[in-house]
N, C-alpha and C. Protein backbone atom coordinates (compact mmCIF):
# COMPACT_ATOMS: atom_id res chain seq x y z
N UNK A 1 -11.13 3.11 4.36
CA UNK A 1 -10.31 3.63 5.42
C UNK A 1 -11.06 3.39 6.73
N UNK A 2 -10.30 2.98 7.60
CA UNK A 2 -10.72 2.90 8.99
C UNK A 2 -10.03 3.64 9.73
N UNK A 3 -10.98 3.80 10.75
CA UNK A 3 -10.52 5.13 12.23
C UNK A 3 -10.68 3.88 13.37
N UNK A 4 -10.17 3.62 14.66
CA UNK A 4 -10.39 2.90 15.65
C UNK A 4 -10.56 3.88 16.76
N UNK A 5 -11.20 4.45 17.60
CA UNK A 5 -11.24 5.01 18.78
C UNK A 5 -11.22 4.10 20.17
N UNK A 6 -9.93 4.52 20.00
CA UNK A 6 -9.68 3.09 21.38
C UNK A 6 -9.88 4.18 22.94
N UNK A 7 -10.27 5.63 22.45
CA UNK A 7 -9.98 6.66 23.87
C UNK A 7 -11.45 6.73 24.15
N UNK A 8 -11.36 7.56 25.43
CA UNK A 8 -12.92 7.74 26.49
C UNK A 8 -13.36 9.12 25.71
N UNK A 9 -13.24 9.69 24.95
CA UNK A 9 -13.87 10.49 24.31
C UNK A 9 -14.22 10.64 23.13
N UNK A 10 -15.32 11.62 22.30
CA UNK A 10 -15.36 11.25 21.04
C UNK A 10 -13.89 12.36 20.27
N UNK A 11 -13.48 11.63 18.89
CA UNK A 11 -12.92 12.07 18.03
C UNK A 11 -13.27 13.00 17.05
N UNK A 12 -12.65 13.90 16.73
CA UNK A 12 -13.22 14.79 15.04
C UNK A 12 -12.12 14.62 14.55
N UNK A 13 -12.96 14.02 13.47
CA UNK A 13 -11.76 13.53 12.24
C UNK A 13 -12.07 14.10 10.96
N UNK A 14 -10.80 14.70 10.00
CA UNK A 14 -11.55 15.67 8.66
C UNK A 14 -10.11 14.34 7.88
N UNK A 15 -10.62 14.34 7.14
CA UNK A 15 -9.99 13.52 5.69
C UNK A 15 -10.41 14.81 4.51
N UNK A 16 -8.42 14.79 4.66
CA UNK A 16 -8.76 16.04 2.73
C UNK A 16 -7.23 15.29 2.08
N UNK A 17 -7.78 15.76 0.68
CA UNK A 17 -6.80 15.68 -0.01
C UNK A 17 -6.57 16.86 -1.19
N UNK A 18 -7.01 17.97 -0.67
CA UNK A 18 -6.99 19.22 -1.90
C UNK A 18 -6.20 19.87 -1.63
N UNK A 19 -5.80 20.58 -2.92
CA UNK A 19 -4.69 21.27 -3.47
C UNK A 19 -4.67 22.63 -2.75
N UNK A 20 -3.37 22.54 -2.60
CA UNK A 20 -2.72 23.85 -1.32
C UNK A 20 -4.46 24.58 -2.11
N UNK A 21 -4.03 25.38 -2.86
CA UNK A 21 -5.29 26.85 -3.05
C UNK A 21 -6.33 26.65 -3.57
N UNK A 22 -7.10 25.36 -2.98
CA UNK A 22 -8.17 24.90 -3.90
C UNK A 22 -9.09 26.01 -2.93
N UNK A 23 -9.97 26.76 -3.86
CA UNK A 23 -11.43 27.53 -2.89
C UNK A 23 -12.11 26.78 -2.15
N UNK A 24 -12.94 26.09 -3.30
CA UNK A 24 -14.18 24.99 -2.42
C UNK A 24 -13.16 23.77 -1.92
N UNK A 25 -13.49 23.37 -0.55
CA UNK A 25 -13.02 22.12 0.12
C UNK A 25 -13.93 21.09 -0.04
N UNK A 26 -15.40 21.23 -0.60
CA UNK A 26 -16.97 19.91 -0.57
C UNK A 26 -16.13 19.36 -1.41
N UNK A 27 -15.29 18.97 -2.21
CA UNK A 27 -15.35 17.76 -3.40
C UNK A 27 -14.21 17.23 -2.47
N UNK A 28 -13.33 17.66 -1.76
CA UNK A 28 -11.90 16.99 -1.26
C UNK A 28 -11.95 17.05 0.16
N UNK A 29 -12.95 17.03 0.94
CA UNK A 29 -12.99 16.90 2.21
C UNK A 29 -13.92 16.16 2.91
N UNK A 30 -13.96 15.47 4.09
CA UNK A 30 -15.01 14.66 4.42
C UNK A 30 -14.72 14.86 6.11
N UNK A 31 -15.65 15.10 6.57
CA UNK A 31 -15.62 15.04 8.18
C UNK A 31 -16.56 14.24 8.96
N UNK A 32 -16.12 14.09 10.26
CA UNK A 32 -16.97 13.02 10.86
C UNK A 32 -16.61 12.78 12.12
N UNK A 33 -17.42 12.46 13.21
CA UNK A 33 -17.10 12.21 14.44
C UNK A 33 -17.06 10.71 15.01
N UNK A 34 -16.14 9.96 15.20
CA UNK A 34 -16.00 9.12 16.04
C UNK A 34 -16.10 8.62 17.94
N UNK A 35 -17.39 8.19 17.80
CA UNK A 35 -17.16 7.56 19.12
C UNK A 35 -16.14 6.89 20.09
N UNK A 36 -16.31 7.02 21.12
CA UNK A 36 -15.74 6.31 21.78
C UNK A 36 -15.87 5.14 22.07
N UNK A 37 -14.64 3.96 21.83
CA UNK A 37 -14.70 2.62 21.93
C UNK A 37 -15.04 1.75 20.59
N UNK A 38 -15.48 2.91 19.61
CA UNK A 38 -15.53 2.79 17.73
C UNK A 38 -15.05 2.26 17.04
N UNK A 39 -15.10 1.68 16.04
CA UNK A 39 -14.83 1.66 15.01
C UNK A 39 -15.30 2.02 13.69
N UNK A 40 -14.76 3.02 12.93
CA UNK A 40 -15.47 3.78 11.99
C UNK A 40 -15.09 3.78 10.52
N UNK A 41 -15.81 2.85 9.60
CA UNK A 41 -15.18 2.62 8.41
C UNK A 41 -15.74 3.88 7.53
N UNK A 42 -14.60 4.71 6.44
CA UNK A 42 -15.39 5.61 6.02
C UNK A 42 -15.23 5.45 4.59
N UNK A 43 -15.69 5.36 3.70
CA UNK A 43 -16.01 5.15 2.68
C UNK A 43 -15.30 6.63 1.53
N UNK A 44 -14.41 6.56 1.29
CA UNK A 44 -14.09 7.93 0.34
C UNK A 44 -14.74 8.02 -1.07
N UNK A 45 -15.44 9.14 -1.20
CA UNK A 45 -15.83 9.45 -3.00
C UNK A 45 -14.80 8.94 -3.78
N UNK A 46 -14.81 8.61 -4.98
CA UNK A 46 -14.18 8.53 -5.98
C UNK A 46 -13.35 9.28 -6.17
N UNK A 47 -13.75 10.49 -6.39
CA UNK A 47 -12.41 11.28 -6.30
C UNK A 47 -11.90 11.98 -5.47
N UNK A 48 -11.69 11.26 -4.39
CA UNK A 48 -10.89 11.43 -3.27
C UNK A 48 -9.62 10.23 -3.19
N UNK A 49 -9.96 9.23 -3.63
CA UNK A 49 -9.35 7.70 -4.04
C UNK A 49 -8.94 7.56 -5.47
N UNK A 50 -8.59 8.70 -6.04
CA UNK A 50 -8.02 8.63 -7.22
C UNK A 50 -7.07 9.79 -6.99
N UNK A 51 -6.79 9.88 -6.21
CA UNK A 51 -5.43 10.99 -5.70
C UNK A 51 -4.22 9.87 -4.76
N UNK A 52 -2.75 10.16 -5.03
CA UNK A 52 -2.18 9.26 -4.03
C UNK A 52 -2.31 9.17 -2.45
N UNK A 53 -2.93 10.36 -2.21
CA UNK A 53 -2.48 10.32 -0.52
C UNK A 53 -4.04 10.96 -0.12
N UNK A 54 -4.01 10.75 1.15
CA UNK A 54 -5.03 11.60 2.03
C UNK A 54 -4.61 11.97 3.61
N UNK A 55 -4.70 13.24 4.08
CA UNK A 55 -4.15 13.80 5.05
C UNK A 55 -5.16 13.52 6.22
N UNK A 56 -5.09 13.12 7.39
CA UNK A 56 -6.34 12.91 8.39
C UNK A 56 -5.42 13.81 9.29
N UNK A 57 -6.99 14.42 10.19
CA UNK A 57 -6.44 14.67 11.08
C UNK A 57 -7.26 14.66 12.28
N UNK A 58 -6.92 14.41 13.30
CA UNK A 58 -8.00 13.72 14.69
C UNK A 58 -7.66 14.79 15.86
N UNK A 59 -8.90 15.26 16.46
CA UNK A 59 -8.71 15.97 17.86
C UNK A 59 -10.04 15.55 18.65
N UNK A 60 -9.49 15.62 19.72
CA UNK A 60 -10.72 15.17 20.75
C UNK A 60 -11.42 16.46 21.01
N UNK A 61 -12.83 16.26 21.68
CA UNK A 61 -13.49 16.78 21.63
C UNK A 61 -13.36 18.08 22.29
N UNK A 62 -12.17 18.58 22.86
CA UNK A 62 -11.73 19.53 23.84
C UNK A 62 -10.21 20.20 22.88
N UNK A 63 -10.23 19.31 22.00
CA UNK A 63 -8.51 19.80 21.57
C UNK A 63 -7.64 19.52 22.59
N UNK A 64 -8.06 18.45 23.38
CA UNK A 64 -6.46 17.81 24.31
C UNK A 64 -5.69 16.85 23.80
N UNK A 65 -6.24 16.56 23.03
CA UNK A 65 -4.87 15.46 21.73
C UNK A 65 -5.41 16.00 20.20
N UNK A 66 -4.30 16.16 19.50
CA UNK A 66 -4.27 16.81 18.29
C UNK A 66 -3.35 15.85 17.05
N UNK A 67 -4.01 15.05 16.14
CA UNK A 67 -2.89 14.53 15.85
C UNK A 67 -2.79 14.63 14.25
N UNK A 68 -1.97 14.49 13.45
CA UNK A 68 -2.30 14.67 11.87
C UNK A 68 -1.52 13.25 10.92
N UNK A 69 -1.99 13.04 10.02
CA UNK A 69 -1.02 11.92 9.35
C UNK A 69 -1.39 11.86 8.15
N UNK A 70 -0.34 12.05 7.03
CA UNK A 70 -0.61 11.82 5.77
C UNK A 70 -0.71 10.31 5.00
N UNK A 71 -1.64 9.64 4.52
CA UNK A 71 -1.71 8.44 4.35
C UNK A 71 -1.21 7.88 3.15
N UNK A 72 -0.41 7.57 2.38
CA UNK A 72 0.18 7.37 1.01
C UNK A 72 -0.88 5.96 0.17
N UNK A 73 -0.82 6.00 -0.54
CA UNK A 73 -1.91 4.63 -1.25
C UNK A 73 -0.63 3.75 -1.38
C-alpha cells in the first residue's frame, strides 16, 4: 500500500482492519506519519492482508483535513 503526500504538511495515517469489538487494536492496526512531499510505501503484516478490506484514515497535523476510505482487495 502506498500513501502520496502531495500537501505542505505532515499526514497521520492509521490503517485498521478489526472487528467492530475487537479489545486489542496491536494485531489490526498500524500507524504512521507521512511527510510532506512523500511518498510512503507501507508494508501490511500478514494478517492484516488476509482480510478483504482495510480502512485508512488521514488527518493533518492540526485536524484541518480529515479524510477516511475503505480499501477493498
Amino acid at each position: 500500500m502506498t500513501i502520496n503526500n502531495t500537501g505542505e504538511t505532515y499526514l497521520k495515517a492509521r490503517v485498521t482492519n478489526c472487528a467492530e469489538l475487537a479489545l486489542s487494536t496491536q494485531e489490526c492496526t498500524k500507524m504512521m506519519n507521512v511527510m510532506p512531499g512523500r511518498q510512503l510505501t507501507i508494508d501490511l503484516p500478514d494478517n492484516m492482508r488476509s482480510k478483504p478490506f482495510v480502512d485508512v484514515y488521514l488527518d493533518t497535523y492540526r485536524d484541518k483535513y480529515s479524510e477516511s476510505v475503505r480499501l477493498l482487495k
